[in-house]
C-alpha atoms as a PDB file:
ATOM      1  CA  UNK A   1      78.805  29.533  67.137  1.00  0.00           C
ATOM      2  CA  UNK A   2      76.257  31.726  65.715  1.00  0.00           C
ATOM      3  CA  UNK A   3      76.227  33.289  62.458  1.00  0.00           C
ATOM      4  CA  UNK A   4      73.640  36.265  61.375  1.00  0.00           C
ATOM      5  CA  UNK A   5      74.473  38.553  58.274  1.00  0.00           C
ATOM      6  CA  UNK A   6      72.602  41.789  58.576  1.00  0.00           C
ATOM      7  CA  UNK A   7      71.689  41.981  54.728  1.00  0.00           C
ATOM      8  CA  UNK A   8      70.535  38.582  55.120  1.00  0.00           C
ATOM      9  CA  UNK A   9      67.580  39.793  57.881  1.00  0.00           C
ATOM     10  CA  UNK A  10      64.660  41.909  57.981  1.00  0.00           C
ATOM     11  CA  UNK A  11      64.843  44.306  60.471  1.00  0.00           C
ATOM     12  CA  UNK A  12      61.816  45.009  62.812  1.00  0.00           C
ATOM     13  CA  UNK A  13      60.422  48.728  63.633  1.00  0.00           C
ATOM     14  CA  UNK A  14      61.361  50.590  66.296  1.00  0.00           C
ATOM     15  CA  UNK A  15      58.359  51.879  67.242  1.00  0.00           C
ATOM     16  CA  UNK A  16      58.343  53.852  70.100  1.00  0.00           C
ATOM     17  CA  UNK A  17      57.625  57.788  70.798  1.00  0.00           C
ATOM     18  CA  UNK A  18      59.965  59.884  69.795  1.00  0.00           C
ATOM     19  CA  UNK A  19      61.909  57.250  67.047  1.00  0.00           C
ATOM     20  CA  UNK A  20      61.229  58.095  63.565  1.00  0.00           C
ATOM     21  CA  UNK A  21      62.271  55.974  60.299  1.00  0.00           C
ATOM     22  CA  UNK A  22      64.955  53.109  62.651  1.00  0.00           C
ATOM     23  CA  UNK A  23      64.936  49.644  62.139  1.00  0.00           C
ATOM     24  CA  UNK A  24      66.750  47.073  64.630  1.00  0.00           C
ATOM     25  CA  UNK A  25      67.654  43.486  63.933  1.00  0.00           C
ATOM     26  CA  UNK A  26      69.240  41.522  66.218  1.00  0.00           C
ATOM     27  CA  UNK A  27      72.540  39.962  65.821  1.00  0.00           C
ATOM     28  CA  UNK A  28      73.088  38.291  69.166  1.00  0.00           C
ATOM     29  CA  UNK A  29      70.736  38.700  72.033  1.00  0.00           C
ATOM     30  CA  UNK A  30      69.736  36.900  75.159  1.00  0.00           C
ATOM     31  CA  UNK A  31      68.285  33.573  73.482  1.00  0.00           C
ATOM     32  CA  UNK A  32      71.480  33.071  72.298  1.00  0.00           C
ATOM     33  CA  UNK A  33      72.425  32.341  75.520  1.00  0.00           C
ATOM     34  CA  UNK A  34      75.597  35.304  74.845  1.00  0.00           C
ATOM     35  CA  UNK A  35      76.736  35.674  78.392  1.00  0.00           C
ATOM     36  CA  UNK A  36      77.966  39.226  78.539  1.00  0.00           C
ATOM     37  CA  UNK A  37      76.684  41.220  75.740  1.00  0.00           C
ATOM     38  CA  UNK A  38      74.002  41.594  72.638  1.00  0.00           C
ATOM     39  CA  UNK A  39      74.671  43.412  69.223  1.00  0.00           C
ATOM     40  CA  UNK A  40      72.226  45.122  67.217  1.00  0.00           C
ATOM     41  CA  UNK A  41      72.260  46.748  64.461  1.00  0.00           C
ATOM     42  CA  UNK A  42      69.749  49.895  63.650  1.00  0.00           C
ATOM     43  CA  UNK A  43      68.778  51.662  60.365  1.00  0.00           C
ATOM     44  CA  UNK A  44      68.018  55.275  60.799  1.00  0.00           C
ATOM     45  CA  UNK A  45      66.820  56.589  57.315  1.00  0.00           C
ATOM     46  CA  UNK A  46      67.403  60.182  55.684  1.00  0.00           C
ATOM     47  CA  UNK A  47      65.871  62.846  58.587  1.00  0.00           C
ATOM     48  CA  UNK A  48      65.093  59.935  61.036  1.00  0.00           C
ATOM     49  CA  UNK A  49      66.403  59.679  64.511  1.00  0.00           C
ATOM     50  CA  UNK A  50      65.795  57.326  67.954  1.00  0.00           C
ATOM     51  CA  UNK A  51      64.135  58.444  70.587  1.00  0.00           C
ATOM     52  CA  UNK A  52      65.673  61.189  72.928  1.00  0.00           C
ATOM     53  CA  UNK A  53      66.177  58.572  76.309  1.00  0.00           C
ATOM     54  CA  UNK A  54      68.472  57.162  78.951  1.00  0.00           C
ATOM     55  CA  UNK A  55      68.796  54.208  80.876  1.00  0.00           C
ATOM     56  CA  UNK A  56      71.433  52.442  83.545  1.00  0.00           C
ATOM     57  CA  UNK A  57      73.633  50.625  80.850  1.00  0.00           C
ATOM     58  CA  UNK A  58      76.318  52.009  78.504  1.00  0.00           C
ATOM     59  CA  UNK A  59      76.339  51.378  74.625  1.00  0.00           C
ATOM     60  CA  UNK A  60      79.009  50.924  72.231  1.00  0.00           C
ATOM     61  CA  UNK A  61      78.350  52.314  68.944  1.00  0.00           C
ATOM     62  CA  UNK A  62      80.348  51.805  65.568  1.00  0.00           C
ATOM     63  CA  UNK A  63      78.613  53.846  62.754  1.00  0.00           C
ATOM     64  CA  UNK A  64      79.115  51.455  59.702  1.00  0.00           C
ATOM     65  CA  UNK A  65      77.548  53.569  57.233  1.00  0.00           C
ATOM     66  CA  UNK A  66      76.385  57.149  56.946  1.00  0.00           C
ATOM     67  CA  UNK A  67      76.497  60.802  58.640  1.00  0.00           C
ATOM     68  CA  UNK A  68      74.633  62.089  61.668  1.00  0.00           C
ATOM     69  CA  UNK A  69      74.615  63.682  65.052  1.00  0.00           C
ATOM     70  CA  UNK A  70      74.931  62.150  68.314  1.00  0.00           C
ATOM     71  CA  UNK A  71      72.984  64.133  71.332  1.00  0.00           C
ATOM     72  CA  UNK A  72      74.596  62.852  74.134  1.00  0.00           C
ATOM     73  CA  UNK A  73      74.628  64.450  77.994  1.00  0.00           C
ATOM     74  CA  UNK A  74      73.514  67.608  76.445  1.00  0.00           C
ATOM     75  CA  UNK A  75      76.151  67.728  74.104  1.00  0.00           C
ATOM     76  CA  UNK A  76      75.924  67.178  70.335  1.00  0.00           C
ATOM     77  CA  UNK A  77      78.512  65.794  67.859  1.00  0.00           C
ATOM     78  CA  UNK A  78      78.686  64.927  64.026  1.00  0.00           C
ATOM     79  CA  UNK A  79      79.300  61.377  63.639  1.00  0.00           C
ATOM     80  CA  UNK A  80      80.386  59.625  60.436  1.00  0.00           C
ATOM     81  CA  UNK A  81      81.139  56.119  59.075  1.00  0.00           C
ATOM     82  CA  UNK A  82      84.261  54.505  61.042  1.00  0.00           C
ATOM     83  CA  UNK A  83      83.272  56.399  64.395  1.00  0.00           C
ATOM     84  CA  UNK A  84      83.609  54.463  67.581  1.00  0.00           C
ATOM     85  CA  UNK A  85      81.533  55.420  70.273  1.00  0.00           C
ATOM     86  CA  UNK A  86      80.655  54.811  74.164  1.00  0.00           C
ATOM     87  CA  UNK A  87      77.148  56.437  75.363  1.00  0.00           C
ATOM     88  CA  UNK A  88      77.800  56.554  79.292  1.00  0.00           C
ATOM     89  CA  UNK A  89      75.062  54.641  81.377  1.00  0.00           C
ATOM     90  CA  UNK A  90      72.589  57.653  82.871  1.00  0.00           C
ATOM     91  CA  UNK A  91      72.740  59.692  80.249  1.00  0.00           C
ATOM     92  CA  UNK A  92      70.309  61.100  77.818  1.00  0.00           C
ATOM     93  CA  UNK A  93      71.020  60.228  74.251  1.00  0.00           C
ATOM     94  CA  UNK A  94      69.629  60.484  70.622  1.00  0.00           C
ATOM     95  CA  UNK A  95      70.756  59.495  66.971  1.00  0.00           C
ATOM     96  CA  UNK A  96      70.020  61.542  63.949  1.00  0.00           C
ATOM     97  CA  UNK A  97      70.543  60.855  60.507  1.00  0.00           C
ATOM     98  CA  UNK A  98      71.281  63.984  58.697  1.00  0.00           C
ATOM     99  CA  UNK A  99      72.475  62.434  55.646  1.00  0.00           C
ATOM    100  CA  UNK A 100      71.096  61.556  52.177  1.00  0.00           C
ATOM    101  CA  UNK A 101      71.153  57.934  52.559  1.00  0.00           C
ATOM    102  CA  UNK A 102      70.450  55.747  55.402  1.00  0.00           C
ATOM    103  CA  UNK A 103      72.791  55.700  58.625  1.00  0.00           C
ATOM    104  CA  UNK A 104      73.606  52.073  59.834  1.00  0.00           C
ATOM    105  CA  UNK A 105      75.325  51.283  63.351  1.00  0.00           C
ATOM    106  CA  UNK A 106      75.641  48.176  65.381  1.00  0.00           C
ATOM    107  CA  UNK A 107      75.055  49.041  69.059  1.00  0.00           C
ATOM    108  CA  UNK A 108      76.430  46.541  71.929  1.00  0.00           C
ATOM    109  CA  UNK A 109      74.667  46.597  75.154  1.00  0.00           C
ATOM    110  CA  UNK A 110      74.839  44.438  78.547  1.00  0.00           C
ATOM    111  CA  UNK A 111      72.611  41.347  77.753  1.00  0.00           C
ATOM    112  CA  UNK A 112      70.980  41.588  81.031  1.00  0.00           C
ATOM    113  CA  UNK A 113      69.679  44.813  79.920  1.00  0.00           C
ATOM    114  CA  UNK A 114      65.935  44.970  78.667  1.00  0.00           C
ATOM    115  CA  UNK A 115      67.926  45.935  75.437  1.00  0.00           C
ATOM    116  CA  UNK A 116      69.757  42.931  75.175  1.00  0.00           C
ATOM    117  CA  UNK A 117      66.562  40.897  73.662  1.00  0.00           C
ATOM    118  CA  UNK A 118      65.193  43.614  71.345  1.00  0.00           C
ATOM    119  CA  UNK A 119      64.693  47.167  71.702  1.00  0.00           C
ATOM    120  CA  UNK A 120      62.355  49.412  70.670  1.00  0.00           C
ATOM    121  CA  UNK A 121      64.265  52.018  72.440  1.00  0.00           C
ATOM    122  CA  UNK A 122      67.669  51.773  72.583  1.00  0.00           C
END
């Protein structure tokens, strides 16, 4: 069993082009031998967003704190607190914050995935 509170963490920088004010700490990755899937969760703060990217695997997204958009396949969304959310593998996809406060999510990706270790990216 593994236990990992996110206010109990630091979170590391995403620092890649195109990301702007995101942390990621990871809950249960690779080295954790997890056989199916990793959880992260990111901090985007006030006007910050991930990078504008796609890749082969799918996310699922719960938004656990704030308001923002979600560009996804060249549409874009509002997304709040309580939102569920699936980001289709092969498709181009960005967070952004556009609240006053910071906008937390946990993100769960295919541990096989370069993503399932850490990000930068994701």
């Amino acid at each position: 069993m593994i236990r990992r509170n996110i206010y109990e963490m630091e979170g590391t920088p995403v620092d890649v082009d195109g990301a702007s004010g995101v942390t990621m700490k990871l809950l249960v990755g690779r080295d954790d031998h997890a056989p199916t899937f990793a959880m992260r969760h990111f901090k985007v703060e006030p006007d910050g967003c991930t990078p504008r990217h796609e890749h082969p695997w799918e996310h699922e997204v719960l938004v656990i704190s704030g308001d923002g958009e979600l560009e996804c396949g060249g549409k874009v969304i509002e997304i709040h607190a309580g939102d569920g959310l699936f980001v289709p593998g092969n498709t181009l996809h960005q967070f952004r914050n556009t609240s006053n406060g910071p906008m937390e999510f946990l993100c769960i990706v295919p541990v096989e995935s370069p993503c399932g270790q850490c990000v930068p990216g994701s």
